[in-house]
N, C-alpha and C. Protein backbone atom coordinates (compact mmCIF):
# COMPACT_ATOMS: atom_id res chain seq x y z
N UNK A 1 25.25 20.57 -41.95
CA UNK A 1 24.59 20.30 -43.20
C UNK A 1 24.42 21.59 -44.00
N UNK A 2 24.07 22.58 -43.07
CA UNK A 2 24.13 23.70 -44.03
C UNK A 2 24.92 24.76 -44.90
N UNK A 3 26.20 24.43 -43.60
CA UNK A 3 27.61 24.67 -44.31
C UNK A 3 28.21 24.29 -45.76
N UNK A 4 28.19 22.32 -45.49
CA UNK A 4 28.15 21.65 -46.52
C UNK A 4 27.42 21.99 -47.62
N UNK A 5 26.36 22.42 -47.63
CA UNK A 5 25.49 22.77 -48.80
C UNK A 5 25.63 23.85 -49.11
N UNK A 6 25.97 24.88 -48.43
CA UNK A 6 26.31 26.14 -48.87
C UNK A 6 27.81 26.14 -49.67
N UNK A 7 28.64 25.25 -49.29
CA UNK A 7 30.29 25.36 -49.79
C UNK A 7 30.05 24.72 -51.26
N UNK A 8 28.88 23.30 -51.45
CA UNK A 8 28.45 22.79 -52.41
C UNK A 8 27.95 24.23 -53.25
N UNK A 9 27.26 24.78 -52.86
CA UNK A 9 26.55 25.90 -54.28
C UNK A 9 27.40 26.93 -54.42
N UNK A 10 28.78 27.26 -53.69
CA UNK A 10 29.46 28.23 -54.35
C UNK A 10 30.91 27.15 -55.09
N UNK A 11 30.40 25.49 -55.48
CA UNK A 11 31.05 24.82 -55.95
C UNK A 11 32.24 24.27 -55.65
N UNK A 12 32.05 23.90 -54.06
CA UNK A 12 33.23 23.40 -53.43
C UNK A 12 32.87 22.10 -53.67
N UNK A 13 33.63 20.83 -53.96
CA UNK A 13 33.48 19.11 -53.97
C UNK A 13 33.42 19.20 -52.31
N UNK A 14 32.36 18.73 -51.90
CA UNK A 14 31.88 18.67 -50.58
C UNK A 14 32.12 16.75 -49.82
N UNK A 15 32.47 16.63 -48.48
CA UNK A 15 31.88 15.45 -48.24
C UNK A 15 31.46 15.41 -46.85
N UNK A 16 30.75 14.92 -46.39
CA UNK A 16 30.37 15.12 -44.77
C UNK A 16 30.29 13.56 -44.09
N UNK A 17 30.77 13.96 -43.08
CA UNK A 17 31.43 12.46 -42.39
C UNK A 17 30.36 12.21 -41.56
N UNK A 18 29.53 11.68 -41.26
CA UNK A 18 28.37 11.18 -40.09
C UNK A 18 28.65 9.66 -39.86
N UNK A 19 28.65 9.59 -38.69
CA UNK A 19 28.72 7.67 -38.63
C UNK A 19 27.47 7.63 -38.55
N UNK A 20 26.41 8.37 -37.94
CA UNK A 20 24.63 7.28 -37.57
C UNK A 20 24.57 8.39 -38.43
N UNK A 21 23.12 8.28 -38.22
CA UNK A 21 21.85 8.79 -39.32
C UNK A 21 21.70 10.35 -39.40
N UNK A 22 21.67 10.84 -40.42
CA UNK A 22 22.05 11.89 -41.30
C UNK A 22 20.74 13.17 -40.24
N UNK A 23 21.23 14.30 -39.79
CA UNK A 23 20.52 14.98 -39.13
C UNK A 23 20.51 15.24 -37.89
N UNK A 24 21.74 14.92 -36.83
CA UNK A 24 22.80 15.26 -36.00
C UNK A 24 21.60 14.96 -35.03
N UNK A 25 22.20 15.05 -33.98
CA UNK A 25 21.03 15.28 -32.34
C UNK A 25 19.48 15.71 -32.76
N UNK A 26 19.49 16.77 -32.51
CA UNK A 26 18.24 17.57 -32.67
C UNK A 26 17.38 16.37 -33.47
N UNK A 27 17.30 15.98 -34.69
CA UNK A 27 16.14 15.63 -35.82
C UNK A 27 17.09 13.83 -35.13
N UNK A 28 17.21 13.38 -34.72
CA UNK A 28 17.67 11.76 -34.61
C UNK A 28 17.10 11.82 -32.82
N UNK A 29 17.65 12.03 -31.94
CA UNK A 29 17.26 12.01 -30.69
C UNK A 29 17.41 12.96 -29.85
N UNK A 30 17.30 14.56 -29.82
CA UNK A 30 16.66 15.52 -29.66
C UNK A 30 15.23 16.42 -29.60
N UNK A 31 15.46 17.26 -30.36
CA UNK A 31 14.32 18.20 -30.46
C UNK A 31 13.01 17.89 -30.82
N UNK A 32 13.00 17.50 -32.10
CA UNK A 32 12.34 16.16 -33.01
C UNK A 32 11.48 15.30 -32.46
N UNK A 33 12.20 14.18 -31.87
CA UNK A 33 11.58 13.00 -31.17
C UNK A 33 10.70 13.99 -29.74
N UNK A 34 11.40 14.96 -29.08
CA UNK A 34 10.99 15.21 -27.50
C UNK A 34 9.72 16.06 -28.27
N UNK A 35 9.61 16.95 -28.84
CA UNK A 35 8.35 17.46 -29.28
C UNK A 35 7.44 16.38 -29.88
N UNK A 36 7.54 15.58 -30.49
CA UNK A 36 6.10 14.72 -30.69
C UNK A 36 6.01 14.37 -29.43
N UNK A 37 6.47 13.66 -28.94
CA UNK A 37 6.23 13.06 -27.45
C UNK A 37 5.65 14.04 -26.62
N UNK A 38 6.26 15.57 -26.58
CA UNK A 38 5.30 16.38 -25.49
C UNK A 38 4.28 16.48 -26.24
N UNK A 39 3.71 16.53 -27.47
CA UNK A 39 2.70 17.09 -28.15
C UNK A 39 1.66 15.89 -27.82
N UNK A 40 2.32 14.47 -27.67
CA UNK A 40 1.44 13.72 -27.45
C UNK A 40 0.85 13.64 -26.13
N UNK A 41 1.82 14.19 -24.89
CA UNK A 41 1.86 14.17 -23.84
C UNK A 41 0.13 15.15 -23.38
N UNK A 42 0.48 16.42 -24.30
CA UNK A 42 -0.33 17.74 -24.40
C UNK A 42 -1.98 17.13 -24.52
N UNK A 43 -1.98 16.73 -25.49
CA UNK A 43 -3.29 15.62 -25.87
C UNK A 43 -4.10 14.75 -25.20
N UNK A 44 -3.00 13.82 -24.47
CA UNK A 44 -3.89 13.02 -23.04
C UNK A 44 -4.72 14.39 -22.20
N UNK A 45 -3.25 14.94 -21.69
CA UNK A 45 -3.84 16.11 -20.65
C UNK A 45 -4.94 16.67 -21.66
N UNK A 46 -5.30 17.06 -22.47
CA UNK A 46 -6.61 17.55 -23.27
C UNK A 46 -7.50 16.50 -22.86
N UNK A 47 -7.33 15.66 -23.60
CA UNK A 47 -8.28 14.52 -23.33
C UNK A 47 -8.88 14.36 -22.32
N UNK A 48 -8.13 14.39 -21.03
CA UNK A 48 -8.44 14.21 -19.80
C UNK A 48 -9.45 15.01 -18.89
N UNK A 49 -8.89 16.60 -19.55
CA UNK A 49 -10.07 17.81 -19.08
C UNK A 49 -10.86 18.27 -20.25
N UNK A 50 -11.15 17.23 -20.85
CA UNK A 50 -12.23 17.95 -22.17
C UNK A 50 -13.34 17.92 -21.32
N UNK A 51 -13.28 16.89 -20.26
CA UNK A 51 -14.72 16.75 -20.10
C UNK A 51 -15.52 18.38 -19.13
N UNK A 52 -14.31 18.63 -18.48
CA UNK A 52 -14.34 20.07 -17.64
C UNK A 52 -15.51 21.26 -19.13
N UNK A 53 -15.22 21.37 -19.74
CA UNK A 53 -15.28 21.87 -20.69
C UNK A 53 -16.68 21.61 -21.69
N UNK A 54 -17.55 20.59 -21.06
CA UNK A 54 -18.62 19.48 -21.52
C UNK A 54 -18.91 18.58 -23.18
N UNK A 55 -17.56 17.99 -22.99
CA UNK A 55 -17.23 17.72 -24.30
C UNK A 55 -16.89 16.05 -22.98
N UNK A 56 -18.08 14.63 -24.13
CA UNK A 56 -17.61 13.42 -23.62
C UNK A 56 -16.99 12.75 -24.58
N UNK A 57 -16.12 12.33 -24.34
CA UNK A 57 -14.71 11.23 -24.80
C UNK A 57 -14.96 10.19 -23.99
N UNK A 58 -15.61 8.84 -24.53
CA UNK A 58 -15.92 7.98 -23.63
C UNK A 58 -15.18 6.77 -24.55
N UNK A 59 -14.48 6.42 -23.68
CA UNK A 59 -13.42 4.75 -23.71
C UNK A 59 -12.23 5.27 -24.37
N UNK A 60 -11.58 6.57 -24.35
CA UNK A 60 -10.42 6.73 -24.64
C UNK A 60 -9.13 5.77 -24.63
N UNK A 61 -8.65 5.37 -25.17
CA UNK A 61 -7.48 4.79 -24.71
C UNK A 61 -5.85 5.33 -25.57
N UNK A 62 -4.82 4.71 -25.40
CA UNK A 62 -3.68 4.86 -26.12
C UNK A 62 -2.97 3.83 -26.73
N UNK A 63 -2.56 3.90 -27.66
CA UNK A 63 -1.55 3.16 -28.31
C UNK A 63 0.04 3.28 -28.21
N UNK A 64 0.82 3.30 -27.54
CA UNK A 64 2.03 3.43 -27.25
C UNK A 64 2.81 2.82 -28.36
N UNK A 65 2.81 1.74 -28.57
CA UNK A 65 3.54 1.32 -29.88
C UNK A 65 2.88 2.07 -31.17
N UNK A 66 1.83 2.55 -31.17
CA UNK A 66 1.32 3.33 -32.24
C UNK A 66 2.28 4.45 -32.66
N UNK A 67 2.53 5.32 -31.33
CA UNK A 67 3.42 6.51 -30.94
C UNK A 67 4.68 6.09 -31.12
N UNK A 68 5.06 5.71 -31.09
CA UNK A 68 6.25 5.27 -31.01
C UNK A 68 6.70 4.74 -32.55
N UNK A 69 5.75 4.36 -33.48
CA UNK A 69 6.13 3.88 -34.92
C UNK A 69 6.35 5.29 -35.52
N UNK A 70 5.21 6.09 -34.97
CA UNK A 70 4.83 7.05 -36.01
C UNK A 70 6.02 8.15 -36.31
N UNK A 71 6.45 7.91 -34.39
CA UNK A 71 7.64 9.02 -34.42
C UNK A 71 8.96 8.57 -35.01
N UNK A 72 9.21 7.17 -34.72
CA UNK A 72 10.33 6.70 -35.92
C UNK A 72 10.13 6.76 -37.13
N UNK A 73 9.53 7.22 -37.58
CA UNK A 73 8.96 7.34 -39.12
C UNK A 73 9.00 8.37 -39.70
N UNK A 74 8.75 9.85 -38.71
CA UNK A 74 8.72 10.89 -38.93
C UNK A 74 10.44 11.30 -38.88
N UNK A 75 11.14 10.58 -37.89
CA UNK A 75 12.56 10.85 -38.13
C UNK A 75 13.25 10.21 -39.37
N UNK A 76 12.76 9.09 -39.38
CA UNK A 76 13.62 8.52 -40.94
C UNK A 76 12.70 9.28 -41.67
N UNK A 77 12.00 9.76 -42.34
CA UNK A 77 11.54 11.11 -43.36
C UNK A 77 12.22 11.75 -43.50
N UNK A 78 12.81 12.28 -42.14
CA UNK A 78 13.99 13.91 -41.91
C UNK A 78 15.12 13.08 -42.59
N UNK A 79 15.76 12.03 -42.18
CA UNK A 79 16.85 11.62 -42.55
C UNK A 79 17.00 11.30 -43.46
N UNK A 80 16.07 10.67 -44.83
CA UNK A 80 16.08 10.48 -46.02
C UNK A 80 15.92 12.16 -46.99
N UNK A 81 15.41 12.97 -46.17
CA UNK A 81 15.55 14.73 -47.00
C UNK A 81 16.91 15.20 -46.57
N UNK A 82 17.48 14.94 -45.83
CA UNK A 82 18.95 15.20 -45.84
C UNK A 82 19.62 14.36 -46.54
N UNK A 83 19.56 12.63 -46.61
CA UNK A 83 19.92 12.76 -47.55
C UNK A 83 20.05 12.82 -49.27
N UNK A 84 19.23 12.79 -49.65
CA UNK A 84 17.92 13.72 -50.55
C UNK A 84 18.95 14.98 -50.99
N UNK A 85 19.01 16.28 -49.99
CA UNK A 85 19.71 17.11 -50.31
C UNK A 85 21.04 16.70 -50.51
N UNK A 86 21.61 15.99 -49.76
CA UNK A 86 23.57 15.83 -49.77
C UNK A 86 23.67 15.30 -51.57
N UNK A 87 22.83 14.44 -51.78
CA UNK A 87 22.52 14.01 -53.36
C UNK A 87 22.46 14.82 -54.21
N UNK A 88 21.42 15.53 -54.48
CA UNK A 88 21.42 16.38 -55.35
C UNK A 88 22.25 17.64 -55.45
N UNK A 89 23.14 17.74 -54.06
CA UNK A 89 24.28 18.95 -54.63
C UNK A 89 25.11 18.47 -54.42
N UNK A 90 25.17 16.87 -54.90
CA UNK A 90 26.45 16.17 -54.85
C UNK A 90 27.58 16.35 -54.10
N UNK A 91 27.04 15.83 -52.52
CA UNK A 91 27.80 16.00 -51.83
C UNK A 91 28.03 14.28 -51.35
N UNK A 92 29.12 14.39 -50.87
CA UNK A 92 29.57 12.59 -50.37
C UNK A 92 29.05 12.76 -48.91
N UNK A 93 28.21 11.89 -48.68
CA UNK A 93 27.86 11.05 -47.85
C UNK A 93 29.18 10.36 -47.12
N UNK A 94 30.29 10.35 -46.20
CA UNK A 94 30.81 8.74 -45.79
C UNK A 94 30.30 8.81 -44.70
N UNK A 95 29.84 7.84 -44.79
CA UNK A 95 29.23 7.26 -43.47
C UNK A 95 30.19 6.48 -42.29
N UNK A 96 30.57 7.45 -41.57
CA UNK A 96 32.13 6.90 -40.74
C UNK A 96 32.28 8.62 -39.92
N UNK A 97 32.91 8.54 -38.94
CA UNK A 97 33.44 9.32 -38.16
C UNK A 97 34.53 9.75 -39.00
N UNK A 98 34.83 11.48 -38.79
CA UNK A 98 36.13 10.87 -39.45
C UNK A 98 36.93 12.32 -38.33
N UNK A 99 38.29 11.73 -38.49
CA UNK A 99 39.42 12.68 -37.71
C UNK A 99 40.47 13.43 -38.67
N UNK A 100 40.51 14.76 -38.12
CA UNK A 100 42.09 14.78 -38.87
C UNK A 100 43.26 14.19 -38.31
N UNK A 101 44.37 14.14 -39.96
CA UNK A 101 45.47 13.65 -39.13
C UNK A 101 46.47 14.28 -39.82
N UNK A 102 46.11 15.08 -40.47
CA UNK A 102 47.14 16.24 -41.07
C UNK A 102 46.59 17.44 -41.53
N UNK A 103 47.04 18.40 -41.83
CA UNK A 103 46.12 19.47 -42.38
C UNK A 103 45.73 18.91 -43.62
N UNK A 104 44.79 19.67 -43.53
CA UNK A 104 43.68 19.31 -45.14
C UNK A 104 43.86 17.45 -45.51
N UNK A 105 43.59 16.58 -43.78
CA UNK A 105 44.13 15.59 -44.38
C UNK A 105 42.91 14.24 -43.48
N UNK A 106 41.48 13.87 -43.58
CA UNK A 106 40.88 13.17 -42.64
C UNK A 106 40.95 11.53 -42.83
N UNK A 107 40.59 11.15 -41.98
CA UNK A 107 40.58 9.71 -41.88
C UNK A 107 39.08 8.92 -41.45
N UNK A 108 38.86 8.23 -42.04
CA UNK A 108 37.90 7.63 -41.72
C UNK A 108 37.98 6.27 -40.73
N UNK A 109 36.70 5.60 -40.11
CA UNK A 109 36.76 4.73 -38.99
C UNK A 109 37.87 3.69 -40.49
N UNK A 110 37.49 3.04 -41.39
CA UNK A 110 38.16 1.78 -41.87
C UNK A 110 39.60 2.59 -42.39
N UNK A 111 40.07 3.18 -41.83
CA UNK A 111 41.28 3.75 -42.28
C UNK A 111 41.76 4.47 -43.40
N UNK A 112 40.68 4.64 -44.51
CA UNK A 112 40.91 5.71 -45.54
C UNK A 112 40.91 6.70 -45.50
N UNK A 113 41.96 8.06 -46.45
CA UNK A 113 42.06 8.94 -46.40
C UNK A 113 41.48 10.15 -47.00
N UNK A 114 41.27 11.15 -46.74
CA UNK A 114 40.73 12.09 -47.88
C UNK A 114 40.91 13.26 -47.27
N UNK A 115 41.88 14.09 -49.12
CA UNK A 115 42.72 15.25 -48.86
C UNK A 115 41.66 16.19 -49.39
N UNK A 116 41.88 17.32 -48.95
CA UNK A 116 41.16 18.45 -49.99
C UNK A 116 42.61 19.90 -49.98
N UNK A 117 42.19 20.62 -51.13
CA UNK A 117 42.93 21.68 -51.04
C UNK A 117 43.08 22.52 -49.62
């Protein structure tokens, strides 16, 4: 993405091929998702020894589907600012895998082509 956007501002016609959701591993099911989850993880364990500490938390409980909305939510955010950015420096979005099959020559999953210099 940052490539792409960088080739976009020294005015290259840009397009970036993603088949799923815009923001590679890391921000889709990586880094992203595993840090809320430990952060939430971090919190019980707080919770648990606040009392060590003489602080009462009485009838604690959890919401798991709570956690679980919030963090899909926080990833489609990331994925709508990427693509957010690919937009405004007018870059193409195709949403498809794509391969080469000649120099300066890719293909997408429904079989279309696209050349660049």
């Amino acid at each position: 993405m940052a490539a792409a956007q960088r080739a976009a501002d020294y005015g290259a016609r840009v397009a970036v091929f993603e088949h799923s959701r815009l923001g590679g591993t890391c921000v889709n099911v990586g880094c992203v998702p595993k840090k809320i989850m430990w952060n939430a993880a971090q919190l019980a364990h707080t919770v648990e020894e606040a009392a060590a500490y003489g602080f009462r938390i009485d009838g604690h409980s959890h919401d798991w589907s709570a956690l679980k909305r919030g963090r899909d939510a926080y990833v489609a955010r990331l994925n709508e600012v990427y693509r957010e950015n690919l937009e405004r420096k007018s870059i193409d979005w195709v949403h498809s895998s794509g391969r080469f099959r000649a120099p300066r020559e890719i293909q997408d999953d429904a079989g279309e082509t696209y050349q660049s210099e």
